[in-house]
N, C-alpha and C. Protein backbone atom coordinates (compact mmCIF):
# COMPACT_ATOMS: atom_id res chain seq x y z
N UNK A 1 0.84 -1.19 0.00
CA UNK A 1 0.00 0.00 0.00
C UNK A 1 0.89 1.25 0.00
N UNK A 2 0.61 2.09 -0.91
CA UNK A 2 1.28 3.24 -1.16
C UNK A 2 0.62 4.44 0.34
N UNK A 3 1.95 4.97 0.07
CA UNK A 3 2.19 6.27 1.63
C UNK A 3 1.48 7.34 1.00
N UNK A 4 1.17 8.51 1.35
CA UNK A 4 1.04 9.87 0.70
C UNK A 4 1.66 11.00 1.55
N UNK A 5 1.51 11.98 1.44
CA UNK A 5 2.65 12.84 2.20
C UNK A 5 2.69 13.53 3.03
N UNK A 6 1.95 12.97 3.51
CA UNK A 6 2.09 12.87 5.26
C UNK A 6 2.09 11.63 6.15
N UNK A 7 2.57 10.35 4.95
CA UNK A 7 2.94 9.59 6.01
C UNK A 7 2.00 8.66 6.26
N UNK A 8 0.69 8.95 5.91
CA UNK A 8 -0.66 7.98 6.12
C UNK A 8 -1.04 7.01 5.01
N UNK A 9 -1.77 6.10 4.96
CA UNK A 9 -1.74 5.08 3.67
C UNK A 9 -2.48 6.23 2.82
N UNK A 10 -1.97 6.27 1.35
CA UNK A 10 -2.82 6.92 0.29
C UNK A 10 -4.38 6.78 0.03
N UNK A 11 -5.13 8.06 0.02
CA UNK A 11 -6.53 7.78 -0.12
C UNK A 11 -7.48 7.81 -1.20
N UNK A 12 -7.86 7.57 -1.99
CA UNK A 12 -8.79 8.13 -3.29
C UNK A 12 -8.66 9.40 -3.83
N UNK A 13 -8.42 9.90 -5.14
CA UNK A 13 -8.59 11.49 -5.01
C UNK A 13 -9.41 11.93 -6.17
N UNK A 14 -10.26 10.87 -6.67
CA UNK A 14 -11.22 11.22 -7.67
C UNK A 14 -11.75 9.92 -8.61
N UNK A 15 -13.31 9.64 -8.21
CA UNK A 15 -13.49 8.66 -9.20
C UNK A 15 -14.63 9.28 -10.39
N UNK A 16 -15.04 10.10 -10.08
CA UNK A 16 -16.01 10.80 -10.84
C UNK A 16 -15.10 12.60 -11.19
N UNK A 17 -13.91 12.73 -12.16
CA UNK A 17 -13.88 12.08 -13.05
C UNK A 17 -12.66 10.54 -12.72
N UNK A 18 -12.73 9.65 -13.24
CA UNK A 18 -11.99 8.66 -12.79
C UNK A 18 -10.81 8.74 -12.93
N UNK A 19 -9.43 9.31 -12.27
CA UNK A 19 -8.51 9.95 -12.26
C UNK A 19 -6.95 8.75 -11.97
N UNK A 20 -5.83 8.94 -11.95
CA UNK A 20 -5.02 8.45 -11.47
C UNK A 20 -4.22 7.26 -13.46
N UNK A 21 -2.89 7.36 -13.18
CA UNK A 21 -2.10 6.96 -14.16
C UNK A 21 -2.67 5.67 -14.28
N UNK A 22 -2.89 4.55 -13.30
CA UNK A 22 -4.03 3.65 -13.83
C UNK A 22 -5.42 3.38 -13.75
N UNK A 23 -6.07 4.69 -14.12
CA UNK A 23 -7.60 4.84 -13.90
C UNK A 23 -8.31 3.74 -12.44
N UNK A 24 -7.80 4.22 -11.65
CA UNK A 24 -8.02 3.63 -10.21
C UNK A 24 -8.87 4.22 -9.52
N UNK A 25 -8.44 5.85 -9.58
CA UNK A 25 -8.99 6.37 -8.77
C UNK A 25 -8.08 7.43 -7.65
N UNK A 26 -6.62 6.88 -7.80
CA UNK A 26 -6.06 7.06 -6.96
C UNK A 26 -4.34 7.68 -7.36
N UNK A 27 -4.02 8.32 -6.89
CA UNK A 27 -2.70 8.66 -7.33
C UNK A 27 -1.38 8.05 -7.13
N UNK A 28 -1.66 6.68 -7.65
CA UNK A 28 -0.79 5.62 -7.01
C UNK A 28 0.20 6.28 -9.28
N UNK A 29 1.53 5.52 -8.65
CA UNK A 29 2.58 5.34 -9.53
C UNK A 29 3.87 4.31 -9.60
N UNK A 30 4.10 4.07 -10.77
CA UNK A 30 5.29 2.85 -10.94
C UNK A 30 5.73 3.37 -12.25
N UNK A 31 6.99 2.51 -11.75
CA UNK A 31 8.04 2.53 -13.48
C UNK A 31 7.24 2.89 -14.59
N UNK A 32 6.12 2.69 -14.93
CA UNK A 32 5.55 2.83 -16.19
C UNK A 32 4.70 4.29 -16.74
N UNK A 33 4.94 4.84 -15.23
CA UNK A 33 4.39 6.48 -15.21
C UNK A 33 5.26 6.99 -15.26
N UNK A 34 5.80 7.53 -16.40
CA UNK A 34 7.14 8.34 -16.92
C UNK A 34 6.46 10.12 -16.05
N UNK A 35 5.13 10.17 -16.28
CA UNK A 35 4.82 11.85 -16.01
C UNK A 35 4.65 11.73 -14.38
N UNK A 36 4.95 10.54 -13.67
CA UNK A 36 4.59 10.46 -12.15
C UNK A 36 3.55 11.37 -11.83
N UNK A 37 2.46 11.13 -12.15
CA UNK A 37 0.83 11.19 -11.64
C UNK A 37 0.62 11.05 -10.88
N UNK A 38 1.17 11.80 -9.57
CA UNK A 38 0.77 11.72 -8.09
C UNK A 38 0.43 13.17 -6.97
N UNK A 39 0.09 13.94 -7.87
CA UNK A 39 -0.17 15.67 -6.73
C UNK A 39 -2.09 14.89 -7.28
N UNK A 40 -2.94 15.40 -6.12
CA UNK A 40 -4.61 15.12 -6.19
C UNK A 40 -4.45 16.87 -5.81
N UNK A 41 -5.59 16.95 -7.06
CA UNK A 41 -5.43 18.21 -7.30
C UNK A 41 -7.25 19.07 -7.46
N UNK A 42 -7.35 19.87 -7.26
CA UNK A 42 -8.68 20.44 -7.83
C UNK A 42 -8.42 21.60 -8.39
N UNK A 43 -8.78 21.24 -9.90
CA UNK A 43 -8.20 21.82 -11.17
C UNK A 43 -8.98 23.44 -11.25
N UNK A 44 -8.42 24.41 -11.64
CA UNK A 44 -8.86 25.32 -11.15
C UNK A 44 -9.08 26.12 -12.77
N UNK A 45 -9.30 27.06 -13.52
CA UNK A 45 -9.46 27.64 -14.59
C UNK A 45 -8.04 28.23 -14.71
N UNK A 46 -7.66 28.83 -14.24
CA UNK A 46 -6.50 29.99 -14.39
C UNK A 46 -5.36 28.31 -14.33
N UNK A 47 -5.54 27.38 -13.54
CA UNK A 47 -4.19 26.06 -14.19
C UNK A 47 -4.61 25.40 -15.21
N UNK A 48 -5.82 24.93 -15.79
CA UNK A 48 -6.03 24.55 -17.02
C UNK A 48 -5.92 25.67 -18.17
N UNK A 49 -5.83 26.57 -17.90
CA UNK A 49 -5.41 27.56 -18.88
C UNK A 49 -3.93 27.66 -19.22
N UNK A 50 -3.10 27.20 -17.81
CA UNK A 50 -1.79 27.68 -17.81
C UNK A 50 -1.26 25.77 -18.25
N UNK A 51 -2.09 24.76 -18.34
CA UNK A 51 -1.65 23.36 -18.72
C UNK A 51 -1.36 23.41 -20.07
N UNK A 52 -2.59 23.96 -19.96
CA UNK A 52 -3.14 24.02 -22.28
C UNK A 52 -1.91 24.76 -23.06
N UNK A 53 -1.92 26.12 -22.43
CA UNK A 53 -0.53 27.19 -22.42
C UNK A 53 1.11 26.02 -22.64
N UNK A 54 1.32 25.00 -22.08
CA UNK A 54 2.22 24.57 -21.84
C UNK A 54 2.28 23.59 -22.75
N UNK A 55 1.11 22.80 -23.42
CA UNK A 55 1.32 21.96 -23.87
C UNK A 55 0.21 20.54 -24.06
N UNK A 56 -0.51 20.80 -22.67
CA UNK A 56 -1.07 19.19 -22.06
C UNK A 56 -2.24 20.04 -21.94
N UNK A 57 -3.32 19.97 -23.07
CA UNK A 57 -4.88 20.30 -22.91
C UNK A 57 -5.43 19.30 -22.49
N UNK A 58 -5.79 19.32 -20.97
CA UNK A 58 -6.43 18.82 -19.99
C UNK A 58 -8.14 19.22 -19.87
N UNK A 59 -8.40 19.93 -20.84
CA UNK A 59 -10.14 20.84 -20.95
C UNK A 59 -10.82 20.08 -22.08
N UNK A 60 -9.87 19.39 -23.06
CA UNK A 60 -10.89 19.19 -24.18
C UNK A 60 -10.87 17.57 -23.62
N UNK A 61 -12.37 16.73 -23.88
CA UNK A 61 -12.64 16.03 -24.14
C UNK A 61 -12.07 15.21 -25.16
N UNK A 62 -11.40 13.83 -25.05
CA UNK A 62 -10.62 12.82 -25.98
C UNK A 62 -11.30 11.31 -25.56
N UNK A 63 -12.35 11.06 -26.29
CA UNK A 63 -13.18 9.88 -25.63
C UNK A 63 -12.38 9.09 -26.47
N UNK A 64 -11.43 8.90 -27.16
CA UNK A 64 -10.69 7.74 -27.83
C UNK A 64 -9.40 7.22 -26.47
N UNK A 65 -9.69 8.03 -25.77
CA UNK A 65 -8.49 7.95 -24.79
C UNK A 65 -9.57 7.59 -23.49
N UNK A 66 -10.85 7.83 -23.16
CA UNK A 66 -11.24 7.68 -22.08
C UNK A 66 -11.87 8.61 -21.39
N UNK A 67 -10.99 9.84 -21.91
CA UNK A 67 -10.99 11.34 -21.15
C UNK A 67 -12.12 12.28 -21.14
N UNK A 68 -12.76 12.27 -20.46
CA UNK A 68 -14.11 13.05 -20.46
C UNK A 68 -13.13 15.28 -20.63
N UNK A 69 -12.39 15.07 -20.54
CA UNK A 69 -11.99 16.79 -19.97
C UNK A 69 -12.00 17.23 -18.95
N UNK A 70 -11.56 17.85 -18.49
CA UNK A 70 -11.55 18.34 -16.94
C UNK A 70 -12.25 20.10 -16.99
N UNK A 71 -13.37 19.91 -15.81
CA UNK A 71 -13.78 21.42 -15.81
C UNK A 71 -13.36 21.96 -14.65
N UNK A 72 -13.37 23.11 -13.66
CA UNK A 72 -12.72 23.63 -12.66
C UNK A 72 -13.55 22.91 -11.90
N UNK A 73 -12.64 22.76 -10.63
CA UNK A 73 -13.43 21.73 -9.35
C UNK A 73 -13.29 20.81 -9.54
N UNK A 74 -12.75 19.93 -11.27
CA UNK A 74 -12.32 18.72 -10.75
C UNK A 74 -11.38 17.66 -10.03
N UNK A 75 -11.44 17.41 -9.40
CA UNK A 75 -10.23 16.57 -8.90
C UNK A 75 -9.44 15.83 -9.86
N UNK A 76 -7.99 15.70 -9.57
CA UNK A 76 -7.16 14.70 -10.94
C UNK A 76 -5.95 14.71 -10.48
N UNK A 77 -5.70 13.53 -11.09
CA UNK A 77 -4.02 13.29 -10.33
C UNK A 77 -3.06 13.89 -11.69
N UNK A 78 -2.24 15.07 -11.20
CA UNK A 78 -1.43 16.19 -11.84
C UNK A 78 0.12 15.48 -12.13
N UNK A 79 0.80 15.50 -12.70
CA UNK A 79 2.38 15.25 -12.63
C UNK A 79 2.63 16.23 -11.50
N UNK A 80 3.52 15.72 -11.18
CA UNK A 80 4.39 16.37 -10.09
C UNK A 80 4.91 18.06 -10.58
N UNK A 81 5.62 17.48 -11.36
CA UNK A 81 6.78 18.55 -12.35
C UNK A 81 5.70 19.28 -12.45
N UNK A 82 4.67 19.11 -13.06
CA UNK A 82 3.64 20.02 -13.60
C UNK A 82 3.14 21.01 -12.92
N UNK A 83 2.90 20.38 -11.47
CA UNK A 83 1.94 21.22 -10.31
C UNK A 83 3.41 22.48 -9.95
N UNK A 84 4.96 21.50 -9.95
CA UNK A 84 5.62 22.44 -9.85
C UNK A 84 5.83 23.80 -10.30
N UNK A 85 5.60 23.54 -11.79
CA UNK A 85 6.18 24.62 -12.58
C UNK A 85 4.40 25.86 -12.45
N UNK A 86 3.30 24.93 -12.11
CA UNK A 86 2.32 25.92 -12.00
C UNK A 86 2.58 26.90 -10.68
N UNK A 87 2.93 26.35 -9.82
CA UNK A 87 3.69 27.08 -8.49
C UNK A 87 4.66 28.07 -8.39
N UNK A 88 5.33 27.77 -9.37
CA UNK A 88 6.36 28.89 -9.80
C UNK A 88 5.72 30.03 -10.57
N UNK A 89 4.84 29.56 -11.34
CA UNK A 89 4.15 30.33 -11.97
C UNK A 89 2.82 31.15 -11.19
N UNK A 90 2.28 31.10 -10.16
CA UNK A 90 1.84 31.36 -9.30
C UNK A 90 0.09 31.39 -9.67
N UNK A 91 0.00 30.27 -10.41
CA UNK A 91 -0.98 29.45 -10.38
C UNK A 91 -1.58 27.90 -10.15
N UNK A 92 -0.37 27.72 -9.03
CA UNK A 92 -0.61 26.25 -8.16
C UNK A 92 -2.25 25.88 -8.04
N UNK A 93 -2.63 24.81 -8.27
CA UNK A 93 -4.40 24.55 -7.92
C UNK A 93 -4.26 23.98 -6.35
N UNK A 94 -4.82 23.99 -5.54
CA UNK A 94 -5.10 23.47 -4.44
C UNK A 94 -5.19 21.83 -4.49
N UNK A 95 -4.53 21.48 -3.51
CA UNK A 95 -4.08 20.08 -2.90
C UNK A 95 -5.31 19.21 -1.77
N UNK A 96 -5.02 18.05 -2.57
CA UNK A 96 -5.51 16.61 -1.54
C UNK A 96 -4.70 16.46 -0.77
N UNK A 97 -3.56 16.78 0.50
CA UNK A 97 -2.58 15.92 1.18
C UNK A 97 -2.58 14.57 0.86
N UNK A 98 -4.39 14.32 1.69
CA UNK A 98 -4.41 12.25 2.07
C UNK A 98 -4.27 11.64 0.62
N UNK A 99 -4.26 12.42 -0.59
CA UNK A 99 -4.91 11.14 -1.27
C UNK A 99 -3.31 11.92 -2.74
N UNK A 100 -2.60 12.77 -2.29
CA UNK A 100 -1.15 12.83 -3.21
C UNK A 100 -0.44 12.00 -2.52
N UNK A 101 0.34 11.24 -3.50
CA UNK A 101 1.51 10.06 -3.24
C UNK A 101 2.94 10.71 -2.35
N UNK A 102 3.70 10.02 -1.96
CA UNK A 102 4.54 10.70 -1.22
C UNK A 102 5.41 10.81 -2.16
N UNK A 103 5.66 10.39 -3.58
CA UNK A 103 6.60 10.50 -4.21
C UNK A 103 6.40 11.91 -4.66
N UNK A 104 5.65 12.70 -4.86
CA UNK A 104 5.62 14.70 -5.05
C UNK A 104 6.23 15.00 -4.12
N UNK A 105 6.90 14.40 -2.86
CA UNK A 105 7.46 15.37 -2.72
C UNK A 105 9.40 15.59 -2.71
N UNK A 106 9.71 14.72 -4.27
CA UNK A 106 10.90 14.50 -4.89
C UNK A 106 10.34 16.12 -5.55
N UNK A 107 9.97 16.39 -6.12
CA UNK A 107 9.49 17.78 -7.01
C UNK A 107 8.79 19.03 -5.70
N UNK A 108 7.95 18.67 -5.21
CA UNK A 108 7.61 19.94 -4.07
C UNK A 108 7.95 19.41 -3.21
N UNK A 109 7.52 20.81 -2.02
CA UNK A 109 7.76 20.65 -0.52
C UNK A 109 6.75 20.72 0.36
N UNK A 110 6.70 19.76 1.05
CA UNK A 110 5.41 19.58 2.19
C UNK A 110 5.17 20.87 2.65
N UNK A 111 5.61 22.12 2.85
CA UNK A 111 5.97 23.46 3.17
C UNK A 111 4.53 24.04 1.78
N UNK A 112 4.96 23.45 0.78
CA UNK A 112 4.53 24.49 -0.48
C UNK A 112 2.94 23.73 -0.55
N UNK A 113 3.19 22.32 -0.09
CA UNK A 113 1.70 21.59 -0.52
C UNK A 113 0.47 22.01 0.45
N UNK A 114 1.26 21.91 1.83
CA UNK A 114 0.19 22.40 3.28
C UNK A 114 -0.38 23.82 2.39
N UNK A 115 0.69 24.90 1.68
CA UNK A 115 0.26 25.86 1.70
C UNK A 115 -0.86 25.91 0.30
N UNK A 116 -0.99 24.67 -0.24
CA UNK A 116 -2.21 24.46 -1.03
C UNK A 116 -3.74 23.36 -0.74
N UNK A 117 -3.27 23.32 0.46
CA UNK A 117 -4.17 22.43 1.07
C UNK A 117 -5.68 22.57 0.90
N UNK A 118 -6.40 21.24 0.42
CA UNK A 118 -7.85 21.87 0.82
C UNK A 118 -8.37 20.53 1.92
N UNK A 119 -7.65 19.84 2.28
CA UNK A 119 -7.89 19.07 3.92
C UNK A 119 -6.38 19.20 4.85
């Protein structure tokens, strides 16, 4: 059972939309998640603007892939790197603690995540 980062077993961070690198639910990761899909996130307008901006349109709908789109308020498991560089950019979306993997915090700091906390 995977940790999250604070130390407690990892918790769910979205099944409606059904979220996580192996559509679980959960922001679990292994060798095979090159983008390490583990910040639980609630996606906000001003970071799907700044995703799309970057590269990774996370708004449009791709039902050949599964992907319903993400609208603001949804929950979704973020790359790490990603949530980083939105932080720098000073449009970080607000944080799951229980249910991000402990591996985010190779890329952030428990310092930067508390300060996006929404439990």
């Amino acid at each position: 059972m995977a940790n999250n980062v604070l130390g407690t077993p990892l918790e769910t961070c979205s099944t409606d939309p059904l979220t996580g690198f192996y559509r679980d639910g959960c922001c679990s990761t292994g060798g095979d998640d090159a983008g390490v899909h583990v910040v639980c996130s609630r996606v906000t307008a001003e970071f799907l603007a700044f995703s799309q901006a970057a590269g990774n349109d996370l708004s449009t709908p791709r039902p050949e892939f599964g992907f319903p789109g993400l609208q603001p308020g949804d929950q979704w498991c973020l790359c790490a790197s990603r949530w980083a560089e939105a932080l720098e950019a000073g449009v970080a979306p607000p944080v799951v603690l229980t249910a991000t993997h402990a591996r985010a915090l190779e890329w952030c700091s428990l310092d930067d995540l508390r300060a996006h906390a929404i439990d």
